[in-house]
PDB file of N, CA and C in Angstrom:
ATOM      1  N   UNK A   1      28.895 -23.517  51.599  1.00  0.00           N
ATOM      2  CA  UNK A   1      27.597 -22.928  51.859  1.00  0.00           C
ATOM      3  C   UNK A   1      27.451 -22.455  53.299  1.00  0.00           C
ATOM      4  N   UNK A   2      28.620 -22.270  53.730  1.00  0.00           N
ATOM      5  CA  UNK A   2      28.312 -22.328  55.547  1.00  0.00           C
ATOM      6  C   UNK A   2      28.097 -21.218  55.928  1.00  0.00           C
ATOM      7  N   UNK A   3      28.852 -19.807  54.564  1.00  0.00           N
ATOM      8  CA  UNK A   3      28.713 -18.745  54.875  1.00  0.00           C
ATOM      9  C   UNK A   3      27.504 -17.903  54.455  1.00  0.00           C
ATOM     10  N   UNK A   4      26.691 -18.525  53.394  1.00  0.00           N
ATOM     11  CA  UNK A   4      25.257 -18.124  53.363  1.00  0.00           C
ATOM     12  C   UNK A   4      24.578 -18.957  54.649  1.00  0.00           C
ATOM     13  N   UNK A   5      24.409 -19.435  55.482  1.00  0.00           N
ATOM     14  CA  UNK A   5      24.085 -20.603  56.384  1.00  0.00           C
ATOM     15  C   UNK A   5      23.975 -19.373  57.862  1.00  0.00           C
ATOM     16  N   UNK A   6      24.735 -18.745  57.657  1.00  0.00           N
ATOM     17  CA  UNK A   6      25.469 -17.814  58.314  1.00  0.00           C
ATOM     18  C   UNK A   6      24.795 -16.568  58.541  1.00  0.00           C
ATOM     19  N   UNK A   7      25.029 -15.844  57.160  1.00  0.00           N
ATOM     20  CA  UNK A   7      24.409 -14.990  56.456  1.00  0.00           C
ATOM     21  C   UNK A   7      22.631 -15.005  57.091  1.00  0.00           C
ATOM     22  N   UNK A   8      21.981 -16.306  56.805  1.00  0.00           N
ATOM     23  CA  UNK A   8      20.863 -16.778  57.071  1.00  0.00           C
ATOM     24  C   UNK A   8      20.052 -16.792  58.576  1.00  0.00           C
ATOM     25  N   UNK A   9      20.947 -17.453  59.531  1.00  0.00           N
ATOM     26  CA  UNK A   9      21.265 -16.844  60.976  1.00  0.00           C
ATOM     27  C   UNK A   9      21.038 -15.554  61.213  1.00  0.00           C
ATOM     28  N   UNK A  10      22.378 -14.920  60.948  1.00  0.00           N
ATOM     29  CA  UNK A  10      21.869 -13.700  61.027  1.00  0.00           C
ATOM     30  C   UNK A  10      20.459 -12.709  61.152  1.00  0.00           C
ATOM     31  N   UNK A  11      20.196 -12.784  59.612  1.00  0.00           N
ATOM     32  CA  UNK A  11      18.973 -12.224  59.460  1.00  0.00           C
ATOM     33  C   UNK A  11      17.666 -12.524  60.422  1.00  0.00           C
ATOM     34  N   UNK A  12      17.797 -13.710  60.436  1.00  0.00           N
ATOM     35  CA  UNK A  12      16.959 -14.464  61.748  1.00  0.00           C
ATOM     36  C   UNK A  12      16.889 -13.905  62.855  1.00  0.00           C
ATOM     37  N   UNK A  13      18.411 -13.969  63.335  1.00  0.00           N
ATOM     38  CA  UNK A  13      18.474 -13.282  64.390  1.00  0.00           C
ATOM     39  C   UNK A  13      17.674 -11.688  64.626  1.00  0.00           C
ATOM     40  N   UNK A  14      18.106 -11.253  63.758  1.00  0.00           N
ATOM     41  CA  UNK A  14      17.887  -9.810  63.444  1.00  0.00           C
ATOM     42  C   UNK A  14      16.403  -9.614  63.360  1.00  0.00           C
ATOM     43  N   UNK A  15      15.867 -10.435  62.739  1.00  0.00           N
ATOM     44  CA  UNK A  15      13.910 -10.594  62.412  1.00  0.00           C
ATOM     45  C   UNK A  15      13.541 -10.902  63.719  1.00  0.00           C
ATOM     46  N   UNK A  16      14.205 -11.791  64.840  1.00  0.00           N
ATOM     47  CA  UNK A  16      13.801 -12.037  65.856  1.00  0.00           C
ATOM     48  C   UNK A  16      13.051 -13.401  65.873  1.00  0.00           C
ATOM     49  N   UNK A  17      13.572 -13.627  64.910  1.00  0.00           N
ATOM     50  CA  UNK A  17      12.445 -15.423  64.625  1.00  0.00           C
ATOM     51  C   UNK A  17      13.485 -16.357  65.008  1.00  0.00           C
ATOM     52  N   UNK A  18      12.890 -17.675  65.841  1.00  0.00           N
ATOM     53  CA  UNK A  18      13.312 -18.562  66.303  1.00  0.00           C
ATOM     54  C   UNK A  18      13.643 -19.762  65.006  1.00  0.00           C
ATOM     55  N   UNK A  19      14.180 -20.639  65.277  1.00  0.00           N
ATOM     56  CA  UNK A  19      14.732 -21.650  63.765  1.00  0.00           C
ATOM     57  C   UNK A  19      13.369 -22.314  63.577  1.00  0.00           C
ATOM     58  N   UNK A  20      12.118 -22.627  64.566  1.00  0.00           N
ATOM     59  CA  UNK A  20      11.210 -23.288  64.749  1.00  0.00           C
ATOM     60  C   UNK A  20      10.410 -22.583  63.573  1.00  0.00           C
ATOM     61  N   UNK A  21      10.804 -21.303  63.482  1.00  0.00           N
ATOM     62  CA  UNK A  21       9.368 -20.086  62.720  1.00  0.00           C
ATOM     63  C   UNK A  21       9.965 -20.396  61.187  1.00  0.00           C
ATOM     64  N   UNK A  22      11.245 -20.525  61.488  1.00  0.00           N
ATOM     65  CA  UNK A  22      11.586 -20.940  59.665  1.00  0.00           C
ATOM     66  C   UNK A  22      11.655 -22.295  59.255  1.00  0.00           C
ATOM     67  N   UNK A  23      11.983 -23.316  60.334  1.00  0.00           N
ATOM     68  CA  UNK A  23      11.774 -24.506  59.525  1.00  0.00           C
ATOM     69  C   UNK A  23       9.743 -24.818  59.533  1.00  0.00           C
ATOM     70  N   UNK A  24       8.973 -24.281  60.563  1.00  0.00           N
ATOM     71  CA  UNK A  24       7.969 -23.972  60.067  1.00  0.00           C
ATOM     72  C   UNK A  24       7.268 -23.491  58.603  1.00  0.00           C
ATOM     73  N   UNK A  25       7.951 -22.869  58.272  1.00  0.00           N
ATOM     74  CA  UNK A  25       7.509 -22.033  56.703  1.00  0.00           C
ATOM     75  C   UNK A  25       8.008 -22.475  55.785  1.00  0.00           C
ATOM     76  N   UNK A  26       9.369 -23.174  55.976  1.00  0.00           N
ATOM     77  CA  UNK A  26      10.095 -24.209  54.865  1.00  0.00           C
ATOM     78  C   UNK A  26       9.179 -25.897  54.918  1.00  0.00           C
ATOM     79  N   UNK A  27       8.260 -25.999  55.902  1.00  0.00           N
ATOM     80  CA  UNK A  27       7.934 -27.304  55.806  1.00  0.00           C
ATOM     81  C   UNK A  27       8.814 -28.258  55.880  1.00  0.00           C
ATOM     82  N   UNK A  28      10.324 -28.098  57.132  1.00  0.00           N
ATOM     83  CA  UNK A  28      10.823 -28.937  57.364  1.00  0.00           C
ATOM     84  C   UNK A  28      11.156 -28.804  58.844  1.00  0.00           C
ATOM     85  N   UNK A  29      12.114 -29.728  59.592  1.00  0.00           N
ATOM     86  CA  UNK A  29      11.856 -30.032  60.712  1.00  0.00           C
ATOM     87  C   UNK A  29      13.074 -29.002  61.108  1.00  0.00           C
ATOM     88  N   UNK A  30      13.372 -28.476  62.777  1.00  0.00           N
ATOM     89  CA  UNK A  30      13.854 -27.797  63.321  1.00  0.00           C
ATOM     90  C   UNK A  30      15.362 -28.495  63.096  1.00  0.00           C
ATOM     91  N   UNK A  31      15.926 -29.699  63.507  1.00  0.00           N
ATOM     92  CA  UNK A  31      17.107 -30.423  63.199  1.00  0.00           C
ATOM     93  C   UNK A  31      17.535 -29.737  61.488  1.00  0.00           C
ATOM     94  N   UNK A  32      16.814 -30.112  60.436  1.00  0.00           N
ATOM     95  CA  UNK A  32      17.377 -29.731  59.154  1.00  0.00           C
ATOM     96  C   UNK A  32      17.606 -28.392  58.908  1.00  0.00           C
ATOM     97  N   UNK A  33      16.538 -27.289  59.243  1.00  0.00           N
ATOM     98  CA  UNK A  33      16.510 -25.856  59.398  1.00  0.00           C
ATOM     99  C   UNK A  33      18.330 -25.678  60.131  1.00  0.00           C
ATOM    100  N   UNK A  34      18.585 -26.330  61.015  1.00  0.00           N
ATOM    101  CA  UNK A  34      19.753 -26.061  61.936  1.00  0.00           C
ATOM    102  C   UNK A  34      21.033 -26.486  61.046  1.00  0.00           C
ATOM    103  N   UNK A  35      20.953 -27.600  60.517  1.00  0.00           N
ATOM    104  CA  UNK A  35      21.792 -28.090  59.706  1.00  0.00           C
ATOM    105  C   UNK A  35      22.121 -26.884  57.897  1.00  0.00           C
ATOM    106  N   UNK A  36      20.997 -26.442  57.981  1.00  0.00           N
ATOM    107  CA  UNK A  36      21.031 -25.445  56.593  1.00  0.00           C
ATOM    108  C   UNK A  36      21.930 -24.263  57.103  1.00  0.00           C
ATOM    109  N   UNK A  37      22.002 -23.602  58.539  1.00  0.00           N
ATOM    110  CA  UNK A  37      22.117 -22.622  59.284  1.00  0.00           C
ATOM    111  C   UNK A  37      23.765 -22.603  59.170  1.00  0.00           C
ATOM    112  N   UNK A  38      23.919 -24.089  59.449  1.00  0.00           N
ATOM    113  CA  UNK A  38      25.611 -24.174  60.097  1.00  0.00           C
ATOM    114  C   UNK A  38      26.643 -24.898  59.357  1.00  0.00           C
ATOM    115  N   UNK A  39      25.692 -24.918  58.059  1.00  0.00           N
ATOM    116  CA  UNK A  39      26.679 -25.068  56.399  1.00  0.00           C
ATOM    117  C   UNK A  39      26.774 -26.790  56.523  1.00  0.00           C
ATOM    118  N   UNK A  40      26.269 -27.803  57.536  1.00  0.00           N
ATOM    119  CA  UNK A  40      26.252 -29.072  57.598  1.00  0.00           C
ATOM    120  C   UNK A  40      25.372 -29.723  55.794  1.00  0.00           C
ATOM    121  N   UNK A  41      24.157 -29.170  55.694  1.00  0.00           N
ATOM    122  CA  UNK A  41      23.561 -29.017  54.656  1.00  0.00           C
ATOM    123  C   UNK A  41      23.428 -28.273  53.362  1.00  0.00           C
ATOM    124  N   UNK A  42      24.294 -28.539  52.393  1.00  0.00           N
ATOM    125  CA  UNK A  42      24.212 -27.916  51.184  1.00  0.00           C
ATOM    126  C   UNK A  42      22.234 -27.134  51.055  1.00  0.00           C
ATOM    127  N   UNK A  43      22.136 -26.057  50.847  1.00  0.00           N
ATOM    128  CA  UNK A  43      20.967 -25.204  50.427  1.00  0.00           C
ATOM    129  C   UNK A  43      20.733 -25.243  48.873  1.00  0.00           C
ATOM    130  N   UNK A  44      19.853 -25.886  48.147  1.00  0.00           N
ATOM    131  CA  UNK A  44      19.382 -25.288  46.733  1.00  0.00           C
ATOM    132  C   UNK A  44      18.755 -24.636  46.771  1.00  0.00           C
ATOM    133  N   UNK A  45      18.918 -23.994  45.138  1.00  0.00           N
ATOM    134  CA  UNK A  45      18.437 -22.495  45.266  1.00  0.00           C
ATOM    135  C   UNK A  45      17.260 -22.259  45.110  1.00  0.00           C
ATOM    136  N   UNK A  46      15.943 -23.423  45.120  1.00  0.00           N
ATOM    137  CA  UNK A  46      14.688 -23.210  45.904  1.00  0.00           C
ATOM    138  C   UNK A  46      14.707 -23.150  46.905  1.00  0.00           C
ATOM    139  N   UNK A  47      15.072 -23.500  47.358  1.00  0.00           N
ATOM    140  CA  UNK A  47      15.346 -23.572  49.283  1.00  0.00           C
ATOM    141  C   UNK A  47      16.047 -22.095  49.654  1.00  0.00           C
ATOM    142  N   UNK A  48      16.537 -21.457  48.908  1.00  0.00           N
ATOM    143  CA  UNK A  48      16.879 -20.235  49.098  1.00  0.00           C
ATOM    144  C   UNK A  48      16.254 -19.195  48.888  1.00  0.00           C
ATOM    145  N   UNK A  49      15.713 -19.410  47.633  1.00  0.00           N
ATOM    146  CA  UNK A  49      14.468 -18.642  47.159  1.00  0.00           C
ATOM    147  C   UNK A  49      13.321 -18.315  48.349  1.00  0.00           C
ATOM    148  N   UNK A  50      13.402 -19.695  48.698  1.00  0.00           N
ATOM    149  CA  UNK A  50      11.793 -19.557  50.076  1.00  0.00           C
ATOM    150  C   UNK A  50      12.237 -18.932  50.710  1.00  0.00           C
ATOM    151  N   UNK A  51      13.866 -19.214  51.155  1.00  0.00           N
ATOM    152  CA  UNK A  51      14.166 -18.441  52.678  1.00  0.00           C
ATOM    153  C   UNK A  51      14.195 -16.706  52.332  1.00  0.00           C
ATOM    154  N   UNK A  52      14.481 -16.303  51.468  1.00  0.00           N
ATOM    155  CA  UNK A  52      14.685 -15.203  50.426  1.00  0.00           C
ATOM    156  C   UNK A  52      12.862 -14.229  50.769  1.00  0.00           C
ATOM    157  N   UNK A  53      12.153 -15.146  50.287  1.00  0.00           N
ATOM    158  CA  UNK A  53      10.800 -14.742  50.172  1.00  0.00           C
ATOM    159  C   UNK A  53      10.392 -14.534  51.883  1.00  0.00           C
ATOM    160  N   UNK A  54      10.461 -15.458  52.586  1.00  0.00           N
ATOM    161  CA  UNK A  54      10.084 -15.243  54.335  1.00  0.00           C
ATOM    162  C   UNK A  54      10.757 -13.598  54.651  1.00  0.00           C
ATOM    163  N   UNK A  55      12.128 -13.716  53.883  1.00  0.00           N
ATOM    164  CA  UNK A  55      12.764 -12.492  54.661  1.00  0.00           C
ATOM    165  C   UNK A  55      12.247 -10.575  54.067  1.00  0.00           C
ATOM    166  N   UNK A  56      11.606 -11.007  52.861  1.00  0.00           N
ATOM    167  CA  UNK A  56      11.493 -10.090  51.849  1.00  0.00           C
ATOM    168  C   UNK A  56      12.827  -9.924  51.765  1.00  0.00           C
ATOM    169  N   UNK A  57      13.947 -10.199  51.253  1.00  0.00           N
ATOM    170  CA  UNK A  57      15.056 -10.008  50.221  1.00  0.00           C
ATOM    171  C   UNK A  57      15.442 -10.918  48.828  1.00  0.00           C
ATOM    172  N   UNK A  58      15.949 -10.400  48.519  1.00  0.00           N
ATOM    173  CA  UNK A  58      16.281 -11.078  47.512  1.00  0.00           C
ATOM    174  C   UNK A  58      17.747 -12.193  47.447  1.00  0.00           C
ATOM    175  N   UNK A  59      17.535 -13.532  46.765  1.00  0.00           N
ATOM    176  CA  UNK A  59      18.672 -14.353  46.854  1.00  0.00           C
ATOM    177  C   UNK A  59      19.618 -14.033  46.795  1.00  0.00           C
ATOM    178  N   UNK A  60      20.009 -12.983  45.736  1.00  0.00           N
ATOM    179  CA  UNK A  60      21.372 -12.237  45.965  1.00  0.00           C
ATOM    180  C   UNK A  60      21.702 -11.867  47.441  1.00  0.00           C
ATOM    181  N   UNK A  61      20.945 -11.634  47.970  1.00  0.00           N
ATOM    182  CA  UNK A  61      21.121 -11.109  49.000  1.00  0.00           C
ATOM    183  C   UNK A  61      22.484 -11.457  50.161  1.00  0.00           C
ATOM    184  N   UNK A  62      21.894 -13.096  50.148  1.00  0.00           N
ATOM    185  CA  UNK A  62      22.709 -14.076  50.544  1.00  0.00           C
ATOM    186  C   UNK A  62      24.619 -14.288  50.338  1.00  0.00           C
ATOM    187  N   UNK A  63      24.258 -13.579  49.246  1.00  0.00           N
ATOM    188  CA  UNK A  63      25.875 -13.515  48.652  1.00  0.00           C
ATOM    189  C   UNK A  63      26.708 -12.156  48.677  1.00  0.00           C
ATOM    190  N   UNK A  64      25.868 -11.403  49.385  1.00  0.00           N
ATOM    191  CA  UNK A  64      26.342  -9.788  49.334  1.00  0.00           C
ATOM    192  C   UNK A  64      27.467 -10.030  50.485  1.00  0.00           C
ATOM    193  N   UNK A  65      28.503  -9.124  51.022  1.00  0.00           N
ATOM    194  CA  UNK A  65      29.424  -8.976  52.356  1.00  0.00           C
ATOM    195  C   UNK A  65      29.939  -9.822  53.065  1.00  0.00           C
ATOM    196  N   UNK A  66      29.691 -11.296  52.388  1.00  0.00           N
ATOM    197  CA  UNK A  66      29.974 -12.197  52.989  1.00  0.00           C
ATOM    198  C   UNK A  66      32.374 -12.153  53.642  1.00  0.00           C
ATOM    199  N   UNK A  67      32.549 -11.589  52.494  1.00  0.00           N
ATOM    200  CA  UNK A  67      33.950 -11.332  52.949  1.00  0.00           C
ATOM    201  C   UNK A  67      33.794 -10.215  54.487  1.00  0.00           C
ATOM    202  N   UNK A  68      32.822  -9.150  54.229  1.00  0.00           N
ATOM    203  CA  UNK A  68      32.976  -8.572  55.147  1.00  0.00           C
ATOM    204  C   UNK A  68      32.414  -9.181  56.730  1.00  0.00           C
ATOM    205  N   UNK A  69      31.801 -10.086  56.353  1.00  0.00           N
ATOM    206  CA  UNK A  69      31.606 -10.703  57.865  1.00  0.00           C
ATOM    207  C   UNK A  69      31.848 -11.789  58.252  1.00  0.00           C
ATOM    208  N   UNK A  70      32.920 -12.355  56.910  1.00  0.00           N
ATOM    209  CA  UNK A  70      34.065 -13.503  57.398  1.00  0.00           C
ATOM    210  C   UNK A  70      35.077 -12.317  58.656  1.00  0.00           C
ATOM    211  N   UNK A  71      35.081 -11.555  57.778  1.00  0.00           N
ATOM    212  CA  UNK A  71      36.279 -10.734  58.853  1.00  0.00           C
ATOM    213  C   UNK A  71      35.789 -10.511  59.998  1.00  0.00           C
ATOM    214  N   UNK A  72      34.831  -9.821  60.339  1.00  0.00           N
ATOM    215  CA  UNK A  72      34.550  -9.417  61.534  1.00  0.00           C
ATOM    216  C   UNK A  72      33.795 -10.637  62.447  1.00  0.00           C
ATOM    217  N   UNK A  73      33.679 -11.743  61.663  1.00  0.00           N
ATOM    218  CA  UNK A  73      34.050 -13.011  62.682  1.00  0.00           C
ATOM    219  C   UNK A  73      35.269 -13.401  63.257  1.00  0.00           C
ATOM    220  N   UNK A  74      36.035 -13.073  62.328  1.00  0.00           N
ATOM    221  CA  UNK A  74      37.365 -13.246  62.819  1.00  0.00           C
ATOM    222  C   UNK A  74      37.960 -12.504  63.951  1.00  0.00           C
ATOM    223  N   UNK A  75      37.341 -10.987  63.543  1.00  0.00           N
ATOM    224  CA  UNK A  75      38.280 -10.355  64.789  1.00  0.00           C
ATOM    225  C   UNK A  75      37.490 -10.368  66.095  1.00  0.00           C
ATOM    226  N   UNK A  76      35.822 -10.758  65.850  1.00  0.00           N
ATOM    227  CA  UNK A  76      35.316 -11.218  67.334  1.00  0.00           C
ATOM    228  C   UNK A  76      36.331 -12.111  67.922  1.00  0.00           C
ATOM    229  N   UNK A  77      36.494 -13.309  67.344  1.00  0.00           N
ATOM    230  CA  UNK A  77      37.050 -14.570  68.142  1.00  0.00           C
ATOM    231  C   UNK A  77      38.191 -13.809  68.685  1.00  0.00           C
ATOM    232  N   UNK A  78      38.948 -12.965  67.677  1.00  0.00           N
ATOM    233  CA  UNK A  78      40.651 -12.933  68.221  1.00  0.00           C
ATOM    234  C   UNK A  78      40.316 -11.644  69.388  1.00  0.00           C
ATOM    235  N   UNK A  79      39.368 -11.214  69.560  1.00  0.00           N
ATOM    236  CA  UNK A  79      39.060 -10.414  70.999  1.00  0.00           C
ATOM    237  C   UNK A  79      38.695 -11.041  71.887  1.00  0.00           C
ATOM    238  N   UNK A  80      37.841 -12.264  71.627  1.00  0.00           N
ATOM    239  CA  UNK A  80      37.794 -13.238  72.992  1.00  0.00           C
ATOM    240  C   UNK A  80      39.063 -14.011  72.820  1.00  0.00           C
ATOM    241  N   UNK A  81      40.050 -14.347  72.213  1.00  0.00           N
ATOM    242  CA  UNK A  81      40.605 -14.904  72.698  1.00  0.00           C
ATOM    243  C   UNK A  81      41.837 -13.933  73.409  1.00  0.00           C
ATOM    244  N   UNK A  82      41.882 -12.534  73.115  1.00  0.00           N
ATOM    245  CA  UNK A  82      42.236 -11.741  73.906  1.00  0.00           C
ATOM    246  C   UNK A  82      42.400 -11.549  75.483  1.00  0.00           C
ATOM    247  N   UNK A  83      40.663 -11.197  75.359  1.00  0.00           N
ATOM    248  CA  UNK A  83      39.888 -11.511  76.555  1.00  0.00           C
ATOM    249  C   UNK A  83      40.018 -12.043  77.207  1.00  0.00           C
ATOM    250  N   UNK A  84      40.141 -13.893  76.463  1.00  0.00           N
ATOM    251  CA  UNK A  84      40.106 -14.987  77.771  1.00  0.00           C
ATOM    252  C   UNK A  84      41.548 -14.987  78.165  1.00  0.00           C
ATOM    253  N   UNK A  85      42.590 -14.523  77.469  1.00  0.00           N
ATOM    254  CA  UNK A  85      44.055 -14.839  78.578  1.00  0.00           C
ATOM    255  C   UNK A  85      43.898 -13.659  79.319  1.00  0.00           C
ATOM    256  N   UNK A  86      43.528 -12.854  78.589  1.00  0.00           N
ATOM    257  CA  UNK A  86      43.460 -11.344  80.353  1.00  0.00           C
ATOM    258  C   UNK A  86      42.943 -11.796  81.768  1.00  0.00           C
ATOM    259  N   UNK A  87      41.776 -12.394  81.546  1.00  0.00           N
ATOM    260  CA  UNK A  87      41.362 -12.789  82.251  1.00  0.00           C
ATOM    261  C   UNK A  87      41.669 -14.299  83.155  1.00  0.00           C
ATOM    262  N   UNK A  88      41.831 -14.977  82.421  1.00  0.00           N
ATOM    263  CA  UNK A  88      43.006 -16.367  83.023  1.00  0.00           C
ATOM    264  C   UNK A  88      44.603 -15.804  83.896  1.00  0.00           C
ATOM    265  N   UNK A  89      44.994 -14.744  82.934  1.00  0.00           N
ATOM    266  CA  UNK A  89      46.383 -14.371  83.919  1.00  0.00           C
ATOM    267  C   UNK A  89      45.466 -12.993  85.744  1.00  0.00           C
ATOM    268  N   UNK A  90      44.478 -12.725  85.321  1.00  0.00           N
ATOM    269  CA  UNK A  90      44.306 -12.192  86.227  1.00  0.00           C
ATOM    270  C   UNK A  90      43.075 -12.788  87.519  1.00  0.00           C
ATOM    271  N   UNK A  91      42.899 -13.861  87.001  1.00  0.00           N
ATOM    272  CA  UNK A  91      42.565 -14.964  88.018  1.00  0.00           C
ATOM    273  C   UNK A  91      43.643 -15.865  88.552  1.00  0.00           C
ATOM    274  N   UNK A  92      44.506 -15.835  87.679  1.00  0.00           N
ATOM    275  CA  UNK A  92      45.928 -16.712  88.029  1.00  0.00           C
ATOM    276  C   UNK A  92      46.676 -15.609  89.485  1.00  0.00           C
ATOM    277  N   UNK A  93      46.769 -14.379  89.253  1.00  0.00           N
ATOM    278  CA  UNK A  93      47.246 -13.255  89.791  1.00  0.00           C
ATOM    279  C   UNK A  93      46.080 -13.613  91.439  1.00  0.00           C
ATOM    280  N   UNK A  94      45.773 -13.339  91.114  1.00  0.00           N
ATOM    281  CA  UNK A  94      43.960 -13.025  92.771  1.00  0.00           C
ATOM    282  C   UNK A  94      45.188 -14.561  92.829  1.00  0.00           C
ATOM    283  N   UNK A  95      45.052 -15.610  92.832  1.00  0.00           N
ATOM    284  CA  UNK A  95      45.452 -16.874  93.121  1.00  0.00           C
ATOM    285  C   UNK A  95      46.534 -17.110  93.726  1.00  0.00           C
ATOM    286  N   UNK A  96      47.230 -15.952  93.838  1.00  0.00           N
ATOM    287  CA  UNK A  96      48.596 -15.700  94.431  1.00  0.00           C
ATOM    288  C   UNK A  96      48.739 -14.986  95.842  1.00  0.00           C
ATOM    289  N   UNK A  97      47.862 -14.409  95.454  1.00  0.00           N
ATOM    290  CA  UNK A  97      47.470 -13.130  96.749  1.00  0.00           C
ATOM    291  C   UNK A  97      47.375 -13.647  97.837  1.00  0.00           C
TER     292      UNK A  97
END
């Protein structure tokens, strides 16, 4: 469930609402809201339904692209981890100077 959890985030993000505004409207506390977010907490599908209804989408919703933004999680990380040796060998480099 970590990747609807995910999925869920997202949209949040995107609405601009803090976890406070949704575990607000779910009638549960900010800790569990966080735990639903980061797949720690299995979601039933009332609990999805509500989150579904806050967002105006539909539950399907939740299950749409999820391959497509397993991937492009993936290739974020493998660009920071790009990133961070570029940057480690060229602080290593200044360190020499």
């Amino acid at each position: 469930m970590k990747d609807i959890g995910t999925k869920i985030k997202l949209l949040r993000i995107k609405e601009q609402k803090r976890q406070s505004h949704l575990a607000d409207a779910l009638g549960i506390s900010v800790p569990a809201y966080s735990k639903i977010e980061t797949g720690i907490t299995d979601i039933n599908t009332s609990r999805l339904r509500e989150i579904a209804k806050y967002f105006n989408v539909t539950p399907s919703y939740f299950f749409e692209d999820l391959d497509s933004i397993k991937e492009e999680l993936k290739l974020q990380k493998e660009l920071v981890n790009v990133l961070s040796t570029k940057l480690i060998a060229a602080l290593e480099f200044k360190n020499t100077l």
